[in-house]
PDB file of N, CA and C in Angstrom:
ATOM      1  N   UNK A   1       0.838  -1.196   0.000  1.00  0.00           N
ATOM      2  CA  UNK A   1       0.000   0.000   0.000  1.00  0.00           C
ATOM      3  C   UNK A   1       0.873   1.246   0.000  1.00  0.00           C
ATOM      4  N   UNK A   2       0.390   2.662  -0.427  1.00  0.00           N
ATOM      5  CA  UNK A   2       0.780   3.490  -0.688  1.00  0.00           C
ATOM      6  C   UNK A   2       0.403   4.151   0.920  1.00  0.00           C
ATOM      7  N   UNK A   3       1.447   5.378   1.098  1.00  0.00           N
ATOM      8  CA  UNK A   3       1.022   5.986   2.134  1.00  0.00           C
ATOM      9  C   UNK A   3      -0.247   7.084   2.262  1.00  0.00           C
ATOM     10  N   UNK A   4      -0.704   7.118   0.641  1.00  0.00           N
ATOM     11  CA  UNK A   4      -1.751   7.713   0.664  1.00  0.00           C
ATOM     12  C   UNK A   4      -3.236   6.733   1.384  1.00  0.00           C
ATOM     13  N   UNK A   5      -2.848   5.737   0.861  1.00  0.00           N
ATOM     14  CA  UNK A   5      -4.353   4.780   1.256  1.00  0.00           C
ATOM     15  C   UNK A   5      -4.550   4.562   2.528  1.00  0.00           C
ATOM     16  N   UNK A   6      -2.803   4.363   3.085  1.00  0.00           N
ATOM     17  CA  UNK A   6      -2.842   3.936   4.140  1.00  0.00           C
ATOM     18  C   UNK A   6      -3.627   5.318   5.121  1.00  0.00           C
ATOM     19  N   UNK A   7      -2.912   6.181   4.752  1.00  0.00           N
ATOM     20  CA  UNK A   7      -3.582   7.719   5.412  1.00  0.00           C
ATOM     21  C   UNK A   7      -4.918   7.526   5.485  1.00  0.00           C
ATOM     22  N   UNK A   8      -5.891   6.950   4.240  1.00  0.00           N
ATOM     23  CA  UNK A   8      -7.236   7.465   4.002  1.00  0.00           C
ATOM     24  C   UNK A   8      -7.833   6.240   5.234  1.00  0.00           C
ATOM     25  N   UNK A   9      -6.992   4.908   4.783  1.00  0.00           N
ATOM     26  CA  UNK A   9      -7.836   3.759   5.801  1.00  0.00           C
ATOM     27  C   UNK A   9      -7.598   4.000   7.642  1.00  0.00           C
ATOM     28  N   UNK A  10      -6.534   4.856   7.942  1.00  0.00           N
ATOM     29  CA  UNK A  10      -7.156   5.285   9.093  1.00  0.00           C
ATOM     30  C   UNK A  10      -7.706   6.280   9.309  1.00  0.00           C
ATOM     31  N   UNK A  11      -7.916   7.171   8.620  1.00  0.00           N
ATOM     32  CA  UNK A  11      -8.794   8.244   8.665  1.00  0.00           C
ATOM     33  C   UNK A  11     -10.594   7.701   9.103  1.00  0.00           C
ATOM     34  N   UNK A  12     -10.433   6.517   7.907  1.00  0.00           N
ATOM     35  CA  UNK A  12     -11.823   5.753   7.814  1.00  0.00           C
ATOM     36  C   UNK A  12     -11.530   5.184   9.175  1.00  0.00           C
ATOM     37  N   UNK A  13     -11.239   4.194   9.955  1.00  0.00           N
ATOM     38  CA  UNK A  13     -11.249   3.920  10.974  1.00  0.00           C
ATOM     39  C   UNK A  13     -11.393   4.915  12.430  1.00  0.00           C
ATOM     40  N   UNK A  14     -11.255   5.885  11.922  1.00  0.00           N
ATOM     41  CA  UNK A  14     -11.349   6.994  12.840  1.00  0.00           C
ATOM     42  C   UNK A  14     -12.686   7.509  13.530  1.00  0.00           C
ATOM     43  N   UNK A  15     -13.069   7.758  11.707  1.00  0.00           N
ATOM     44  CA  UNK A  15     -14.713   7.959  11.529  1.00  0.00           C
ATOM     45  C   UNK A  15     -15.927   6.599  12.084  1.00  0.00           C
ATOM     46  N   UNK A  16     -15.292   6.113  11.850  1.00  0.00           N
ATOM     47  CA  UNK A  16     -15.901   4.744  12.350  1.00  0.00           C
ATOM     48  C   UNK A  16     -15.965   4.802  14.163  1.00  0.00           C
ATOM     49  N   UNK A  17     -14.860   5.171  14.755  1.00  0.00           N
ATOM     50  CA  UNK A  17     -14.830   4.814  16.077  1.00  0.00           C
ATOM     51  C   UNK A  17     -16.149   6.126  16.428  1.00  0.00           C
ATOM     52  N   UNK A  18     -15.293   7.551  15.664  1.00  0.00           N
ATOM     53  CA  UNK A  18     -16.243   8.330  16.210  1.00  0.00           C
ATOM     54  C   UNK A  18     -17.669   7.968  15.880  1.00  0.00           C
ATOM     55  N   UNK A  19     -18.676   7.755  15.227  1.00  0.00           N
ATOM     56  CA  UNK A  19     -19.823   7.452  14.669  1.00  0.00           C
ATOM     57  C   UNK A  19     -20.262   6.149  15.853  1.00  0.00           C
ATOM     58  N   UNK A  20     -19.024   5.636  15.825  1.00  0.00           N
ATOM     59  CA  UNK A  20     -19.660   4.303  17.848  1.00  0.00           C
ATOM     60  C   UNK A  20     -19.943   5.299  18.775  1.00  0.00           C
ATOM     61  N   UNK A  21     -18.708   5.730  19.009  1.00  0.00           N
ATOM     62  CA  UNK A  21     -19.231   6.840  20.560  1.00  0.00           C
ATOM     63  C   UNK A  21     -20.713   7.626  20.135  1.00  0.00           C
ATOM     64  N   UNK A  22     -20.941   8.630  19.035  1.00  0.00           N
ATOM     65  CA  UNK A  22     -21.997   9.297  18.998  1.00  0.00           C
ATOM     66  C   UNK A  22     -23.094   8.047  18.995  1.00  0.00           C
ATOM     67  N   UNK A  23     -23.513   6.786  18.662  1.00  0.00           N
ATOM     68  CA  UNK A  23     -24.235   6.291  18.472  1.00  0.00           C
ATOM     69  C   UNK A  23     -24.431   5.439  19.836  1.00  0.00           C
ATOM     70  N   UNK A  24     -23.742   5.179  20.761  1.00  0.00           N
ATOM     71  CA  UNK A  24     -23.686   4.551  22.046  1.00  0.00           C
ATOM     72  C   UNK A  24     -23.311   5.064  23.435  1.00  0.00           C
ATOM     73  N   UNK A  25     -23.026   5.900  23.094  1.00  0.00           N
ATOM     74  CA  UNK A  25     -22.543   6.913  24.507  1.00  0.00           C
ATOM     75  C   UNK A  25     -23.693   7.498  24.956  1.00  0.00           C
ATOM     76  N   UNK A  26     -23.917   7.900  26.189  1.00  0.00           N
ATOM     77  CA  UNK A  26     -24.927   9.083  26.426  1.00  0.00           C
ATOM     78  C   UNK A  26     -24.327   9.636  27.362  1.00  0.00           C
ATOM     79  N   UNK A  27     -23.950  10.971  26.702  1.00  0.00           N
ATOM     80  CA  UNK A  27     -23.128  12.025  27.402  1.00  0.00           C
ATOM     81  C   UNK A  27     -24.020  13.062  28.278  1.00  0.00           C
ATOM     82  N   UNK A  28     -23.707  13.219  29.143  1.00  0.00           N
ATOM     83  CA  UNK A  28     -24.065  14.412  30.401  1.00  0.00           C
ATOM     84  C   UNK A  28     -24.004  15.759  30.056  1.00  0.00           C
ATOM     85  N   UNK A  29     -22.464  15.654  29.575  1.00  0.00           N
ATOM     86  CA  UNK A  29     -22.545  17.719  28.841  1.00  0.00           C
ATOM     87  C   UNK A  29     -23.566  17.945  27.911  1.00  0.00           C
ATOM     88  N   UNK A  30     -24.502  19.572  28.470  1.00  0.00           N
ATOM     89  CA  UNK A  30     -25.271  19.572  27.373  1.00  0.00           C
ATOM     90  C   UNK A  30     -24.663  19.947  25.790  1.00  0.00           C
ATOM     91  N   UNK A  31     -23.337  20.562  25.722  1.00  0.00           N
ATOM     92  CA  UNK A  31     -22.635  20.919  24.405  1.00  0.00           C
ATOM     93  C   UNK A  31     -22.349  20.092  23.957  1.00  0.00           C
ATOM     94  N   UNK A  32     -22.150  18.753  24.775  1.00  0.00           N
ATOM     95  CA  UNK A  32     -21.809  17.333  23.307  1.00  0.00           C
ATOM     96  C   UNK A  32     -23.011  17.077  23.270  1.00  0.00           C
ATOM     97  N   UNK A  33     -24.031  16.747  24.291  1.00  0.00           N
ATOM     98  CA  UNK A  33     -25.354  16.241  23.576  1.00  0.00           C
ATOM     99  C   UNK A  33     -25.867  17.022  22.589  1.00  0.00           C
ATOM    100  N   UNK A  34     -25.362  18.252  22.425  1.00  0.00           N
ATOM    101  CA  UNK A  34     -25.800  19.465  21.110  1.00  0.00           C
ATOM    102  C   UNK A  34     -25.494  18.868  20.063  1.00  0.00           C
ATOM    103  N   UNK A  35     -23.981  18.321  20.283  1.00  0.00           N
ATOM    104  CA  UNK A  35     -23.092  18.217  19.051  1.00  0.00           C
ATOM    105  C   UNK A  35     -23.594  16.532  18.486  1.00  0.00           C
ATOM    106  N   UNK A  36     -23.694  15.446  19.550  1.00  0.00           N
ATOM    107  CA  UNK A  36     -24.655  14.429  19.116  1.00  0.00           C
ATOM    108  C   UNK A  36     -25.585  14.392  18.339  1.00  0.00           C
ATOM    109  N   UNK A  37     -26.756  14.968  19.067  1.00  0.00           N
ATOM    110  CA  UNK A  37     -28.171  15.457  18.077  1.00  0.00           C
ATOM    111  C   UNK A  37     -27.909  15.993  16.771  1.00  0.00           C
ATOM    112  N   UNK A  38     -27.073  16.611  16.531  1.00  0.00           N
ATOM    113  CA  UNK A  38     -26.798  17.249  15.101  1.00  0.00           C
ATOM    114  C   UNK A  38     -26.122  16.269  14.577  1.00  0.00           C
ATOM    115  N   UNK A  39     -25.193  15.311  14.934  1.00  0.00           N
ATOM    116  CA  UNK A  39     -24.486  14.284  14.665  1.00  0.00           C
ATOM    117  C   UNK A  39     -25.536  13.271  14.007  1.00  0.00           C
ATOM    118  N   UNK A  40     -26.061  12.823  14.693  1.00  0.00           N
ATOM    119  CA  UNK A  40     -27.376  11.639  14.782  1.00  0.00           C
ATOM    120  C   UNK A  40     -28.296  12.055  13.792  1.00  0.00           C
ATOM    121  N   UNK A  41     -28.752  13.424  14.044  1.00  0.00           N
ATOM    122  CA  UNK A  41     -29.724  14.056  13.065  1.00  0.00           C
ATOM    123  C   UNK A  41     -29.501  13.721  11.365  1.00  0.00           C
ATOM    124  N   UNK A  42     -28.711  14.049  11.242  1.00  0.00           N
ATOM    125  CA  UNK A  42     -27.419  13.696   9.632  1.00  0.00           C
ATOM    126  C   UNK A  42     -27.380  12.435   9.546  1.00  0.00           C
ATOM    127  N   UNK A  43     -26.964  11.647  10.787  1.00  0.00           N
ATOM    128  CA  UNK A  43     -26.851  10.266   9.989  1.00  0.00           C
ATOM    129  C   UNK A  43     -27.820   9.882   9.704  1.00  0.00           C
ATOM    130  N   UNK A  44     -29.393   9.974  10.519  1.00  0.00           N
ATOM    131  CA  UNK A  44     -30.644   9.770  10.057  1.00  0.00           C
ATOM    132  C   UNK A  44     -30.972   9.953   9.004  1.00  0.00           C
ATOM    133  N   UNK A  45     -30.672  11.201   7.970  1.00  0.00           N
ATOM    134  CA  UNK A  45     -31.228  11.851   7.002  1.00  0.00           C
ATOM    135  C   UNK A  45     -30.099  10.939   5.859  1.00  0.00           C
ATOM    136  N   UNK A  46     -29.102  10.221   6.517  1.00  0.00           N
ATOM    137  CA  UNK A  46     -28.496   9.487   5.186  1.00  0.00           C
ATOM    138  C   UNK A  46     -28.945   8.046   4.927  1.00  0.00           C
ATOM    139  N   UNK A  47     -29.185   7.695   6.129  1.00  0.00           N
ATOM    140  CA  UNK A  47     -30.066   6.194   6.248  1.00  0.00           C
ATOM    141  C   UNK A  47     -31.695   6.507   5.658  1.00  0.00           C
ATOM    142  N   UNK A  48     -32.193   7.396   5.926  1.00  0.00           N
ATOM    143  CA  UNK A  48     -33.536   7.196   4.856  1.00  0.00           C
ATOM    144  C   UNK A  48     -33.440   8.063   3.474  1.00  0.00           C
ATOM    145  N   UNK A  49     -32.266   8.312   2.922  1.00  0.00           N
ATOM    146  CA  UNK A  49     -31.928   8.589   1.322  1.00  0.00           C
ATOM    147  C   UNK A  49     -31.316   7.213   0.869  1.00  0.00           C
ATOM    148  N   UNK A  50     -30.747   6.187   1.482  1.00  0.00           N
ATOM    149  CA  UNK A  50     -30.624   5.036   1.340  1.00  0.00           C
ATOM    150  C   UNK A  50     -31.198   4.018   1.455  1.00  0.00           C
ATOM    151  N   UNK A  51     -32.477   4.332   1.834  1.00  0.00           N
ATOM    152  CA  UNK A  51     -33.497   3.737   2.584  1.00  0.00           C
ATOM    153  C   UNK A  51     -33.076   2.606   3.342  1.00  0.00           C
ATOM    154  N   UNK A  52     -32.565   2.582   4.394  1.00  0.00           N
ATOM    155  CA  UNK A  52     -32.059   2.151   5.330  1.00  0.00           C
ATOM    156  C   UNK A  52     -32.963   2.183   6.376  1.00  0.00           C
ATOM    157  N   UNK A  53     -34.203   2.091   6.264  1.00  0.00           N
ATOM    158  CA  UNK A  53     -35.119   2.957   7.733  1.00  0.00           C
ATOM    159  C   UNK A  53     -34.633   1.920   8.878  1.00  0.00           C
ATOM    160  N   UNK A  54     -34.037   0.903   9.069  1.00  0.00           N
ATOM    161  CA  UNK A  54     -34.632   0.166  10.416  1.00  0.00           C
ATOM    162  C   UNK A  54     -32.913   0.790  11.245  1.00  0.00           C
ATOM    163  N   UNK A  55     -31.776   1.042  10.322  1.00  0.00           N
ATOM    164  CA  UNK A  55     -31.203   2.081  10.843  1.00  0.00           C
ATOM    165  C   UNK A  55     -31.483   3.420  11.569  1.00  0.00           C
ATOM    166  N   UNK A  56     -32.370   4.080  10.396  1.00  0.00           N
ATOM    167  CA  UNK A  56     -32.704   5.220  10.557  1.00  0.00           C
ATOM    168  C   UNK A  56     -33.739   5.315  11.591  1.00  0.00           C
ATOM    169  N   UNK A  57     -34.220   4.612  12.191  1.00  0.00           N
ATOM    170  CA  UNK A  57     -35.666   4.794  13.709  1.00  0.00           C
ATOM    171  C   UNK A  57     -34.294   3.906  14.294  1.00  0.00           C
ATOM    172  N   UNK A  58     -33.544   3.391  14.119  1.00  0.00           N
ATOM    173  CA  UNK A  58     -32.748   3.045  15.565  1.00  0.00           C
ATOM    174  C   UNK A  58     -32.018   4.576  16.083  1.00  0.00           C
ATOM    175  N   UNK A  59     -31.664   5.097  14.883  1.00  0.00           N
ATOM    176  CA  UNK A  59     -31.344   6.418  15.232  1.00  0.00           C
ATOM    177  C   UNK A  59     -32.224   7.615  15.697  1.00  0.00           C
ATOM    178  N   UNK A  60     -33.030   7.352  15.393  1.00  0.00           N
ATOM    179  CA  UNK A  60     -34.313   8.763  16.020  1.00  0.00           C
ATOM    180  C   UNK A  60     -34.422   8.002  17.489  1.00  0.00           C
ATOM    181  N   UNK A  61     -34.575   6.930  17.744  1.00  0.00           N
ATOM    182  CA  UNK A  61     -35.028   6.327  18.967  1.00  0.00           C
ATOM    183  C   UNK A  61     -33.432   7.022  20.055  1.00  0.00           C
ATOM    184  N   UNK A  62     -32.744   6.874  19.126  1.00  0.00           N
ATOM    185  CA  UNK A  62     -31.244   7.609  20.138  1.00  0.00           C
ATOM    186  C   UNK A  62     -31.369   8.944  20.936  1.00  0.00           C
ATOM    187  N   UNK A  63     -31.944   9.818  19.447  1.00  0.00           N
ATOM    188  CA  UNK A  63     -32.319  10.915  19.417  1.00  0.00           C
ATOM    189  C   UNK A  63     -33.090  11.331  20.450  1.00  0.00           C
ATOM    190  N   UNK A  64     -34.445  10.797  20.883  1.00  0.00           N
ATOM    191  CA  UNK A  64     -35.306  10.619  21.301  1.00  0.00           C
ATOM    192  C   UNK A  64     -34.411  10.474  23.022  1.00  0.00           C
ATOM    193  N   UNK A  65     -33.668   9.991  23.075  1.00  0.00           N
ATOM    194  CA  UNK A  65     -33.112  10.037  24.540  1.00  0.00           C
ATOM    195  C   UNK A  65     -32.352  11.021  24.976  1.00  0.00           C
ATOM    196  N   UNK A  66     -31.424  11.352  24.116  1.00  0.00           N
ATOM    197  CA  UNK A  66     -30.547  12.641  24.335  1.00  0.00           C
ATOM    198  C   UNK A  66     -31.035  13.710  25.207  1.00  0.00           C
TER     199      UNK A  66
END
């Protein structure tokens, strides 16, 4: 592998960890739960352009707790 790919595949692994924490954590500060909800909000809106819905209501149901 090139050090470009290699760059991009942990970048991707990165995004990945972050997208666990926003999706399983439930944080106390209200400025990350800000930054969650807007987080969550987006991924929702990409799971039902993919139609992904049983993603997308696992994610409003997140939402829904925050």
């Amino acid at each position: 592998k090139n050090s470009k790919e290699t760059m991009l595949n942990e970048a991707k692994k990165y995004e990945n960890i972050f997208e666990d924490l926003m999706e399983n954590i439930k944080y106390e500060d209200p400025e990350i739960r800000g930054i969650q909800k807007g987080f969550l909000s987006e991924k929702m809106k990409e799971y039902v352009a993919v139609e992904d819905y049983e993603r997308a209501a696992k994610v409003r149901d997140i939402i829904k707790e925050c």
